[in-house]
N, C-alpha and C. Protein backbone atom coordinates (compact mmCIF):
# COMPACT_ATOMS: atom_id res chain seq x y z
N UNK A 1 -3.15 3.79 10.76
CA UNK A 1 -3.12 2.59 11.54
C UNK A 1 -2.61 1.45 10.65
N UNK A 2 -1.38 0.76 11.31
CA UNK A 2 -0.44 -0.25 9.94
C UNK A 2 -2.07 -1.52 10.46
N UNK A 3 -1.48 -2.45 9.74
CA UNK A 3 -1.63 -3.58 9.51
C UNK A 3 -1.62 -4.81 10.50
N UNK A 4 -2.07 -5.35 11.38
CA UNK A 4 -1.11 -6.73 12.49
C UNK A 4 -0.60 -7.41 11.66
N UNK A 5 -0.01 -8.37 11.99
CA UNK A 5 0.46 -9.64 11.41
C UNK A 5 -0.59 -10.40 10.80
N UNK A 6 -1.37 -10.76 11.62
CA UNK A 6 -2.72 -11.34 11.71
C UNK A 6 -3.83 -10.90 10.40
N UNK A 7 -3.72 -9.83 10.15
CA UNK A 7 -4.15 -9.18 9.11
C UNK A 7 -3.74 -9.29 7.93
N UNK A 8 -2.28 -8.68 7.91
CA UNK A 8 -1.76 -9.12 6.52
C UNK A 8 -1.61 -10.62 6.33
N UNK A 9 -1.07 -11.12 6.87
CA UNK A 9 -1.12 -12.54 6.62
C UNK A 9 -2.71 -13.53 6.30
N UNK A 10 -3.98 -12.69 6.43
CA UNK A 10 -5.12 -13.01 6.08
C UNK A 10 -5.54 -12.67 4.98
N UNK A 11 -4.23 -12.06 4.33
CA UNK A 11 -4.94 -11.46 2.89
C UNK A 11 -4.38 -12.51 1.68
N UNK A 12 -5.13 -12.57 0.74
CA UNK A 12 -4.68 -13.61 -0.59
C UNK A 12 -3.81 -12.95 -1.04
N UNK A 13 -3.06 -13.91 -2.13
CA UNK A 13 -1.55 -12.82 -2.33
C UNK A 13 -1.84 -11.70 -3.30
N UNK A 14 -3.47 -12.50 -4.29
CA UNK A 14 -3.72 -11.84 -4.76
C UNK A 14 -4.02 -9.78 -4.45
N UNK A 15 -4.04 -9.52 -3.44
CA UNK A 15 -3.93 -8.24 -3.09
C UNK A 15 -3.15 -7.67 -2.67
N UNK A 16 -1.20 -7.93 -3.26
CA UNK A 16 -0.67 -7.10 -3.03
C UNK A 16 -0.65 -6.71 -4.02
N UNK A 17 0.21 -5.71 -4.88
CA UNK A 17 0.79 -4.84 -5.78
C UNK A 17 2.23 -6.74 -6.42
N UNK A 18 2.94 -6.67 -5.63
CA UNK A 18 3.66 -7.63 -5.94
C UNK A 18 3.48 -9.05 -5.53
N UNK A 19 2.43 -9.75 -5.83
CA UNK A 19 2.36 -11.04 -5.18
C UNK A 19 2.93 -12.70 -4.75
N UNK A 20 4.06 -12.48 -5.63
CA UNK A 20 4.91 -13.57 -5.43
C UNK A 20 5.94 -13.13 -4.27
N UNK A 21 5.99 -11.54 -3.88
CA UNK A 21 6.80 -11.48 -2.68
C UNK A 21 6.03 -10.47 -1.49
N UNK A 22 4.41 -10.90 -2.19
CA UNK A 22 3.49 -10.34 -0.72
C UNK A 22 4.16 -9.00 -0.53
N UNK A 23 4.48 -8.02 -1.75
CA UNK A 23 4.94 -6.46 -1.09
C UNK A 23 3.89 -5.78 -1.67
N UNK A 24 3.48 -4.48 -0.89
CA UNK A 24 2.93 -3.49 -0.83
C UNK A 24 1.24 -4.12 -0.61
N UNK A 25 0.81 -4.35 0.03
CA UNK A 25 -0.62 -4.61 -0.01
C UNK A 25 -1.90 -3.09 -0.20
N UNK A 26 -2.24 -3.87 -1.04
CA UNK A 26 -3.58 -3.07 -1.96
C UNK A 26 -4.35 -3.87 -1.62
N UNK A 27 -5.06 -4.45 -0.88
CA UNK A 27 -6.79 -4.93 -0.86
C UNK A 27 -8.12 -4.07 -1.72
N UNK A 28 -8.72 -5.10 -2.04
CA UNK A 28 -10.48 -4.39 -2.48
C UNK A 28 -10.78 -4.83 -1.51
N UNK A 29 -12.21 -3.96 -1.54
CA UNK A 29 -13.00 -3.57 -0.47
C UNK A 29 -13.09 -5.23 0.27
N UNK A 30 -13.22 -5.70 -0.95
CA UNK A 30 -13.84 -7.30 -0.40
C UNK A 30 -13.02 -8.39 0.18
N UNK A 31 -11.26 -8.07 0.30
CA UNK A 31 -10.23 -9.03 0.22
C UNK A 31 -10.42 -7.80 2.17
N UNK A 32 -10.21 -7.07 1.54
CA UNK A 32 -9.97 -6.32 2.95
C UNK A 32 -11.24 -6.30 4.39
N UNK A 33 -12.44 -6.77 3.95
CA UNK A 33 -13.42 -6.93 5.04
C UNK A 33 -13.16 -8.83 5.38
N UNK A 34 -12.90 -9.33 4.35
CA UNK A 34 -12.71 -10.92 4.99
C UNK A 34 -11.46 -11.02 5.53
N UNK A 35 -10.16 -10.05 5.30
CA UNK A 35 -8.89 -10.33 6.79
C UNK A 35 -9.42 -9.28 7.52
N UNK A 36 -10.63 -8.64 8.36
CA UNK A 36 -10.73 -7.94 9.59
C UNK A 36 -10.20 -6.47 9.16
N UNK A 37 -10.22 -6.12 7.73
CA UNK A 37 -9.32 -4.57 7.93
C UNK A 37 -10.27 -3.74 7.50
N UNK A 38 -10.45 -2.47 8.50
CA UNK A 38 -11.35 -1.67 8.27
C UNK A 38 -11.20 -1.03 6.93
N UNK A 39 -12.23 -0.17 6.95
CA UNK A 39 -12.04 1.00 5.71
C UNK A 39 -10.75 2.09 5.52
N UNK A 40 -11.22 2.43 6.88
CA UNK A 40 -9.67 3.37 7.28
C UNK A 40 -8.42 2.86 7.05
N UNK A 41 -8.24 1.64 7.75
CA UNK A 41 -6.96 0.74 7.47
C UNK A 41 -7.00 0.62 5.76
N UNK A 42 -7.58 0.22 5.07
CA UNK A 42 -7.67 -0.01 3.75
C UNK A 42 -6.46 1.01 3.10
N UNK A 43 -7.75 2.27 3.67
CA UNK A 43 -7.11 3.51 2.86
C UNK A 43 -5.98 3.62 3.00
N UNK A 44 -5.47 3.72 4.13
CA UNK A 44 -4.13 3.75 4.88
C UNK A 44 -3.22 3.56 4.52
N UNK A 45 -3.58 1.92 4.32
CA UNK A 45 -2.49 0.89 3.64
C UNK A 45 -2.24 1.08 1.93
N UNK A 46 -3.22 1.76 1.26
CA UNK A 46 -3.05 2.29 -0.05
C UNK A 46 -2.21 3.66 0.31
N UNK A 47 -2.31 4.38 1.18
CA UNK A 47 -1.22 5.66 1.01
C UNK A 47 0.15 5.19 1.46
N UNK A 48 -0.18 4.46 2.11
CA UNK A 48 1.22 3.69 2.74
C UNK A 48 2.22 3.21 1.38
N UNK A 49 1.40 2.59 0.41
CA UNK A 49 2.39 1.70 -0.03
C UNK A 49 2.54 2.60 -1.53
N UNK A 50 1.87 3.48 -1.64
CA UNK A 50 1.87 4.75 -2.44
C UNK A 50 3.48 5.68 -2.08
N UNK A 51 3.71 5.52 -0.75
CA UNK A 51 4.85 6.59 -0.13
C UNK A 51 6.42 5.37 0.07
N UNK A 52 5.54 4.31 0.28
CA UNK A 52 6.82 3.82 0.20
C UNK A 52 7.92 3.19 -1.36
N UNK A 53 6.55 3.34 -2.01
CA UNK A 53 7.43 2.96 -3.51
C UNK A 53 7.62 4.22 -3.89
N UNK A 54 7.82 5.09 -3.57
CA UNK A 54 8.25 6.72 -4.06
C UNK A 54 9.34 7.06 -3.47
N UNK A 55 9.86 6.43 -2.28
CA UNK A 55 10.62 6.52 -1.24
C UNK A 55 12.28 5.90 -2.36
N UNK A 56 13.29 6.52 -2.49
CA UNK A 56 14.29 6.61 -3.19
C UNK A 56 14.83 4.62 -2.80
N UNK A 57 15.51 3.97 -3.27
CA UNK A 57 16.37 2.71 -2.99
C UNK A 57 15.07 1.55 -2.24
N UNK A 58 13.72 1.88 -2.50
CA UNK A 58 12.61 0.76 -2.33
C UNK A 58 12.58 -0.13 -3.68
N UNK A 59 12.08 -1.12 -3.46
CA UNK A 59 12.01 -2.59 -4.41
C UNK A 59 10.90 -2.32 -5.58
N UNK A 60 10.04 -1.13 -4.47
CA UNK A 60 8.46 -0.80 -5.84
C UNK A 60 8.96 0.44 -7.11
N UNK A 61 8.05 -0.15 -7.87
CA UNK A 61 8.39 0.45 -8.92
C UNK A 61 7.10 1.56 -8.50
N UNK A 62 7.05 3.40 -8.98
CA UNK A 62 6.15 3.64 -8.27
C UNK A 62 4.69 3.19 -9.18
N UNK A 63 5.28 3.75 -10.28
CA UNK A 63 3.94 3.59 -11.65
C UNK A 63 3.21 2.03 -11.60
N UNK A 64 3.88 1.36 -11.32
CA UNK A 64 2.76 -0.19 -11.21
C UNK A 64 2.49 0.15 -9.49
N UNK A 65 2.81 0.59 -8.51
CA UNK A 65 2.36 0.44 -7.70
C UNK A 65 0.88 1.64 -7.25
N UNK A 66 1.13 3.09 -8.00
CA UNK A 66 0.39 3.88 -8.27
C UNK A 66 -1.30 3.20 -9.68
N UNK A 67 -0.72 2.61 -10.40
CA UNK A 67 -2.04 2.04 -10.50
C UNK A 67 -2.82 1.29 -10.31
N UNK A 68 -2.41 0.02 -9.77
CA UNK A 68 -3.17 -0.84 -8.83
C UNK A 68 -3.74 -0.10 -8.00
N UNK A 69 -3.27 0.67 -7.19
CA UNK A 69 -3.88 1.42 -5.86
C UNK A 69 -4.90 2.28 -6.18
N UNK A 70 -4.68 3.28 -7.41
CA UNK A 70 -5.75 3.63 -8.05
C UNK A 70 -7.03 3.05 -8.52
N UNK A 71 -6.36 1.98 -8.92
CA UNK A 71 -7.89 1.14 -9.49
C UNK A 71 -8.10 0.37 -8.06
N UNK A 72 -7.72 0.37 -7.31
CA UNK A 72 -8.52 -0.35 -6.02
C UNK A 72 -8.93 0.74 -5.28
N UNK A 73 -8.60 1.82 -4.80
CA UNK A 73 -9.18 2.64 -3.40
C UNK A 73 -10.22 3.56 -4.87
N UNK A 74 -10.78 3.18 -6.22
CA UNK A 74 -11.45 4.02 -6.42
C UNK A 74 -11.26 5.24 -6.57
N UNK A 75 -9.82 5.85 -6.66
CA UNK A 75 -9.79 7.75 -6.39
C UNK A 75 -9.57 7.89 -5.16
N UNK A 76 -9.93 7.39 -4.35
CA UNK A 76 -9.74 7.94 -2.93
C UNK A 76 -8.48 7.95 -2.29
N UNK A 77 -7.39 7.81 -2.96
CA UNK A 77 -6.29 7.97 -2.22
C UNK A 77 -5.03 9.28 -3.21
N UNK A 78 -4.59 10.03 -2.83
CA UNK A 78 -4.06 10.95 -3.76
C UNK A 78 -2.50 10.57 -3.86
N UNK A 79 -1.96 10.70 -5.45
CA UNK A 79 -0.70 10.52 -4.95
C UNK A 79 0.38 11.51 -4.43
N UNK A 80 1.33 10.69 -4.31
CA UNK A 80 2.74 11.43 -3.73
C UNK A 80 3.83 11.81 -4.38
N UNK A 81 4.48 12.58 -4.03
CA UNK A 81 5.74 13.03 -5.14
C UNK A 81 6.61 11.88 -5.26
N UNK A 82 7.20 11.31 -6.61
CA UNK A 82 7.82 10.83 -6.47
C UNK A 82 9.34 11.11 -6.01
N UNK A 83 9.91 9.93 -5.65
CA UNK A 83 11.29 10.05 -5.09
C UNK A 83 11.46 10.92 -3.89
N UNK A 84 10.49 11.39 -3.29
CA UNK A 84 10.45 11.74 -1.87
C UNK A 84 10.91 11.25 -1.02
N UNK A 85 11.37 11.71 0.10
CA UNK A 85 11.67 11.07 1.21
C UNK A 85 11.85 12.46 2.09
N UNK A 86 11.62 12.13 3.28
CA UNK A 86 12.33 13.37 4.83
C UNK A 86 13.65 12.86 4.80
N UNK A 87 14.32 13.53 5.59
CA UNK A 87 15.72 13.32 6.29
C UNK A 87 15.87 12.84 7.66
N UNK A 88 16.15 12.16 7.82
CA UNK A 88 15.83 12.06 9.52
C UNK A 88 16.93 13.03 9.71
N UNK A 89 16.78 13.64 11.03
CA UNK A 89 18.07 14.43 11.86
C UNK A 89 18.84 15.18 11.35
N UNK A 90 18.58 15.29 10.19
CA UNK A 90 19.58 16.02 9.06
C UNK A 90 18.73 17.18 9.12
N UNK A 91 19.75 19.07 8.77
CA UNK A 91 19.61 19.64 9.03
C UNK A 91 20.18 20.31 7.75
């Protein structure tokens, strides 16, 4: 479950991964219950931004974005291969 507008935009910048351009949001427990985002969403949004800095021609670097997320979800989020991506439609 992503994020609303409403949500991310309730978070300090302090909880993204990149905060001068608000990319990849990582919340703690505590940044993430004062903008309305559940636990689930939390997690979410840590695998989320785990897959998208792994994702080939993205802005995240993965290794700073893989340890912030680590030291915020606690372990609870596993990582991803880097430089992954699907294909769309491609066969």
């Amino acid at each position: 479950m992503a994020l609303t507008s409403k949500q991310r935009n309730a978070l300090p910048d302090s909880a993204f991964v990149y905060p001068s351009k608000r990319a990849y949001p990582a919340p703690t427990k505590n940044q993430a219950q004062k903008a309305g985002i559940s636990e689930k969403q939390r997690l979410a949004t840590h695998r989320n931004a785990l897959a998208r800095s792994a994702q080939k021609e993205t802005s995240g670097n993965y290794s700073t974005v893989a340890k912030k997320v680590r030291a915020r979800s606690g372990g609870k989020v596993a990582s991803v291969k880097k430089g992954s991506s699907k294909s769309r439609g491609k066969k």
